[in-house]
Protein backbone atom coordinates (compact mmCIF):
# COMPACT_ATOMS: atom_id res chain seq x y z
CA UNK A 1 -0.69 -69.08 195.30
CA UNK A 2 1.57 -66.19 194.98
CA UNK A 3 3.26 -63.52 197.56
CA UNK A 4 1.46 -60.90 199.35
CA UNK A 5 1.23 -57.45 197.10
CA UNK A 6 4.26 -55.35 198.39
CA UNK A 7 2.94 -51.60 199.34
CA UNK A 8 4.15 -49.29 197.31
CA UNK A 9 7.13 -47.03 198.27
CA UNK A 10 4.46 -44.08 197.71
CA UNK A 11 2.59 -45.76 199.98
CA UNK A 12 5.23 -46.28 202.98
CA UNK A 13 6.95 -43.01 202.52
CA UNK A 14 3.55 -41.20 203.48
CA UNK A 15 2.88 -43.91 206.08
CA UNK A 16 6.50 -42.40 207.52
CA UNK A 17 6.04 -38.87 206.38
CA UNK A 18 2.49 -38.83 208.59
CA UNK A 19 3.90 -38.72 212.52
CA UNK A 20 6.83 -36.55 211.25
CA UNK A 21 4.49 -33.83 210.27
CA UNK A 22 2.61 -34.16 213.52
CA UNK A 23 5.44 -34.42 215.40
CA UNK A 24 7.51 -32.33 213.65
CA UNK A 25 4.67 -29.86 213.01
CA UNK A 26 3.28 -29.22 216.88
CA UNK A 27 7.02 -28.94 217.63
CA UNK A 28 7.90 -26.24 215.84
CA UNK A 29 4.43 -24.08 216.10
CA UNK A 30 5.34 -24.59 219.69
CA UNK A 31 8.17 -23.30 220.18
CA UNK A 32 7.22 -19.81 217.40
CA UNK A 33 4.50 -19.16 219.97
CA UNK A 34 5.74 -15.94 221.97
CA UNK A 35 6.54 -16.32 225.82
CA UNK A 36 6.33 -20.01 225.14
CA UNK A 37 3.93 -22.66 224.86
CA UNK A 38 2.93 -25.77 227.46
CA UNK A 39 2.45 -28.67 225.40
CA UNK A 40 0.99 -30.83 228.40
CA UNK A 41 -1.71 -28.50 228.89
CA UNK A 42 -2.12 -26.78 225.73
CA UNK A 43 -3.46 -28.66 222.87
CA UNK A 44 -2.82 -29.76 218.86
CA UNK A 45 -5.80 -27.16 217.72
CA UNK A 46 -4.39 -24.06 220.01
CA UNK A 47 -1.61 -23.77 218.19
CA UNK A 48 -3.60 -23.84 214.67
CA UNK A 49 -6.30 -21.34 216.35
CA UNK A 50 -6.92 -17.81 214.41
CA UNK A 51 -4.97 -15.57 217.34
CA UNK A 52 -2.27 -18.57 217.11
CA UNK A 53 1.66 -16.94 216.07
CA UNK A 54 2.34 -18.73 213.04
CA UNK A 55 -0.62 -20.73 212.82
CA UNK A 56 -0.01 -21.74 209.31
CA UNK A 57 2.87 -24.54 210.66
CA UNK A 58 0.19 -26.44 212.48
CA UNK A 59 -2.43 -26.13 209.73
CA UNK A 60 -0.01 -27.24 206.91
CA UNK A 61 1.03 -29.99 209.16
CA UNK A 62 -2.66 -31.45 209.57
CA UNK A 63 -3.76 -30.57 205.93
CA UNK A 64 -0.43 -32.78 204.90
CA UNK A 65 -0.73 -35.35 207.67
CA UNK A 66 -5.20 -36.29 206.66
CA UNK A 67 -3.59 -36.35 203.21
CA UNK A 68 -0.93 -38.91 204.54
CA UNK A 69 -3.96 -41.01 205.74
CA UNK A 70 -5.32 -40.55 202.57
CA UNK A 71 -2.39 -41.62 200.64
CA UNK A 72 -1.28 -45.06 203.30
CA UNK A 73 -5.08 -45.91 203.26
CA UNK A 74 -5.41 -46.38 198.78
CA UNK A 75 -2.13 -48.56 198.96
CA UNK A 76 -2.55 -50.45 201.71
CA UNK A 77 -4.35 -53.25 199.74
CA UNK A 78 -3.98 -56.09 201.49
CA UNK A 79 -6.05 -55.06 203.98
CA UNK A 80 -9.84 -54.86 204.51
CA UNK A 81 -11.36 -52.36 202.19
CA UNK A 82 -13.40 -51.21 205.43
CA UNK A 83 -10.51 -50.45 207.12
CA UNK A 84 -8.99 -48.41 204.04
CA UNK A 85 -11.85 -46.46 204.11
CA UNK A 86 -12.46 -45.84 207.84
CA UNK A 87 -8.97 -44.72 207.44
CA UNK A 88 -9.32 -42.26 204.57
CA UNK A 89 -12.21 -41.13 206.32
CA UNK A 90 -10.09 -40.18 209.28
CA UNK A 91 -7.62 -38.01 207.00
CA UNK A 92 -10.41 -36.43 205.24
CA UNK A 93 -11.48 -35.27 208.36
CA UNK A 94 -8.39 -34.25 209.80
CA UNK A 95 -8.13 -32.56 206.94
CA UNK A 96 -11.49 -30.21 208.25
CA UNK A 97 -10.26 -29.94 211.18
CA UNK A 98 -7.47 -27.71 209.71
CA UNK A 99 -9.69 -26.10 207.75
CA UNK A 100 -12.16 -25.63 210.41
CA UNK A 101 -9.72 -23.97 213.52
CA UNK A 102 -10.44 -22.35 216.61
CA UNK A 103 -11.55 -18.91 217.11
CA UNK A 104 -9.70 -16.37 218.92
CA UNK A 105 -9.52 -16.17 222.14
CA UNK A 106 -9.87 -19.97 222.96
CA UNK A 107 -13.09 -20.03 221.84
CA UNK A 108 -14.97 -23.33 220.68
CA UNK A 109 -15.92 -24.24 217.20
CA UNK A 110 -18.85 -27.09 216.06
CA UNK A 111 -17.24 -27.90 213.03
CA UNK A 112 -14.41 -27.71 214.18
CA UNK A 113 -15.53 -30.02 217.64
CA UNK A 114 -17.41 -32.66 215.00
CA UNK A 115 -14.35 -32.94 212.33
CA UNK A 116 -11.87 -33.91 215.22
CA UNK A 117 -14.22 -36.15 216.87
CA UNK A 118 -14.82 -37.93 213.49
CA UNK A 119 -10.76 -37.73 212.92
CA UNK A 120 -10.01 -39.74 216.44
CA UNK A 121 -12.85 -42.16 216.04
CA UNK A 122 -11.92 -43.12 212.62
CA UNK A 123 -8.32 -43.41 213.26
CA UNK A 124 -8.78 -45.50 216.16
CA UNK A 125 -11.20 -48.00 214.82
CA UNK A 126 -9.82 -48.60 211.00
CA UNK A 127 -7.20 -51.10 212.80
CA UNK A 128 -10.41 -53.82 213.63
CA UNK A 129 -11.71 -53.07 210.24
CA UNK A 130 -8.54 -53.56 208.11
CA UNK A 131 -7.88 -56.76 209.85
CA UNK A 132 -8.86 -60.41 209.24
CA UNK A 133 -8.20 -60.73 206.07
CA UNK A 134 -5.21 -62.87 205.55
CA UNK A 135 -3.29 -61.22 203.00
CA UNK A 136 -2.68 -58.28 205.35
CA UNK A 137 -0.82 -60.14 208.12
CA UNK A 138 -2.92 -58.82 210.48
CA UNK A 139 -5.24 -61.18 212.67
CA UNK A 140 -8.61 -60.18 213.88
CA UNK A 141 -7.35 -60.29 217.67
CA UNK A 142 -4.59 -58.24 216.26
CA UNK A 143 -6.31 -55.63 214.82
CA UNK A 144 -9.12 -55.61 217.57
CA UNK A 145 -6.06 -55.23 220.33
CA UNK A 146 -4.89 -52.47 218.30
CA UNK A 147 -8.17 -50.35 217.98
CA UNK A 148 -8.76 -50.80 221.95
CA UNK A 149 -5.40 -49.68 222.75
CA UNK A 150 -6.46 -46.12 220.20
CA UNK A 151 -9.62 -45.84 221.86
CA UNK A 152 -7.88 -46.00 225.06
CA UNK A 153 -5.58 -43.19 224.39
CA UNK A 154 -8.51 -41.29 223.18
CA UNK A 155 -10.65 -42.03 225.89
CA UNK A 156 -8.01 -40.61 228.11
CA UNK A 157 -8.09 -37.39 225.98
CA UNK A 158 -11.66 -37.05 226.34
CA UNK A 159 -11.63 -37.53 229.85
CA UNK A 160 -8.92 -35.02 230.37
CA UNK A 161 -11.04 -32.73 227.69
CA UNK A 162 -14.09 -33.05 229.96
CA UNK A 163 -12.31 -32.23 232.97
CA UNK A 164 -10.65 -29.64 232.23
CA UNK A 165 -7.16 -31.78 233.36
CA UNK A 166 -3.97 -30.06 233.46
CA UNK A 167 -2.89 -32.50 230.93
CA UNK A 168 -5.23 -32.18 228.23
CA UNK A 169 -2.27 -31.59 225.66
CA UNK A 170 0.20 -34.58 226.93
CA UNK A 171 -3.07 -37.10 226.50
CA UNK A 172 -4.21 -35.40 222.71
CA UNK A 173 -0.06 -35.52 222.05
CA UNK A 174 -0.26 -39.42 222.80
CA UNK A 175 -3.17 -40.37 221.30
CA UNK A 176 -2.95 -38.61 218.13
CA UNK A 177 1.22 -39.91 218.13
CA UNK A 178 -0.07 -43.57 218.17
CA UNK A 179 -2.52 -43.17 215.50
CA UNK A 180 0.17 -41.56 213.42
CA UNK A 181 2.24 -44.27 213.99
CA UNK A 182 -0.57 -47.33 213.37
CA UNK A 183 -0.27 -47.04 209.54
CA UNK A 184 3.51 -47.20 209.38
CA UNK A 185 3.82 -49.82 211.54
CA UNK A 186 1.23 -51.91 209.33
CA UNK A 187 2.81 -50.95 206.19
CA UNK A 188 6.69 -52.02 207.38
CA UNK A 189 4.87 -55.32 208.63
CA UNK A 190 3.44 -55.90 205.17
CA UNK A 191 6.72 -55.28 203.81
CA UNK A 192 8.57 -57.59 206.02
CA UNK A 193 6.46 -60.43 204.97
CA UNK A 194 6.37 -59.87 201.20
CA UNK A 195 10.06 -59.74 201.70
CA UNK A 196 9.91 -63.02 203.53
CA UNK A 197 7.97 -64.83 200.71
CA UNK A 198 5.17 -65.29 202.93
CA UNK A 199 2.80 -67.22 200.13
CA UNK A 200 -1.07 -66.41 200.77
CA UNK A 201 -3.35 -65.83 198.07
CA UNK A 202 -3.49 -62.31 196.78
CA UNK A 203 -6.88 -61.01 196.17
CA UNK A 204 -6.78 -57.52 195.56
């Protein structure tokens, strides 16, 4: 029996570093967009688009927050090496979707379309996958509530997406915020109870 592996500080500080490059990052391409920009109506990917002012803030800021994921997901070891993965795979592809962005003139883009779908199902399901295992902390129910909750948020985004609501940017803004947030808030749990001398068997 011995205490639950600590993450590493590389680990947390790109947990932490991920929703301040998304927030920070929409925040300021927002406000360099000329005669102003609705951020309840406009979304994440218009302001990364080719005809976009300054549309290198909001690619940098998704190229560094999919490496984030990247990062939190290969040192968050006590959890379920599904989850780690499904959670790589959701920076790799937000990653793409940077790389992939819109064309001018709102236009629509298939990579571009497939990368963020994979991005927002991946981020809102690695929470079920990375749970269960009892070194993370993190019960099944836990982890389960937690990936309904994302796919709730995204499933509002969709809906908006498909309707053409006048909120289609306040519903991406929350649902992409959460899943920002969902590997910090796992990481600073893990932390808590290695600092608490939780003792469960450490198994990789």
């Amino acid at each position: 029996m011995c205490r639950v592996r600590v993450v590493p500080r590389w680990a947390l500080l790109s947990a932490a570093l991920a929703p301040v490059l998304l927030i920070g990052g929409w925040t300021l391409a927002a406000a360099r967009q000329p005669g102003g920009f609705d951020p309840v109506a406009g979304t994440i990917s218009a302001l990364a688009a080719r005809d976009a002012a300054d549309r290198w803030v909001m690619t940098v800021a998704l190229l560094g927050l999919g490496l984030c994921h990247c990062v939190t997901a290969a040192g968050l070891r006590p959890a379920r090496p599904a989850g780690r993965l499904v959670l790589a795979l959701g920076g790799v592809a937000t990653m793409a979707v940077a790389a992939f962005p819109l064309p001018s003139g709102r236009g629509s883009s298939t990579p571009h379309g497939l990368a963020a779908a994979v991005a927002f199902g991946a981020l809102a399901l690695w929470p079920a996958l990375a749970a269960g295992r009892r070194a993370s902390g993190l019960s099944t129910a836990a982890g389960t509530a937690c990936a309904a909750l994302l796919l709730a948020l995204v499933g509002w985004f969709v809906l908006e997406l498909l309707a053409g609501g006048p909120r289609i940017g306040l519903s991406e803004r929350v649902a992409a915020g959460a899943q920002a947030l969902c590997p910090l808030l796992l990481a600073v749990a893990l932390g808590r109870r290695a600092a608490a001398g939780a003792p469960v068997p450490d198994r990789g």
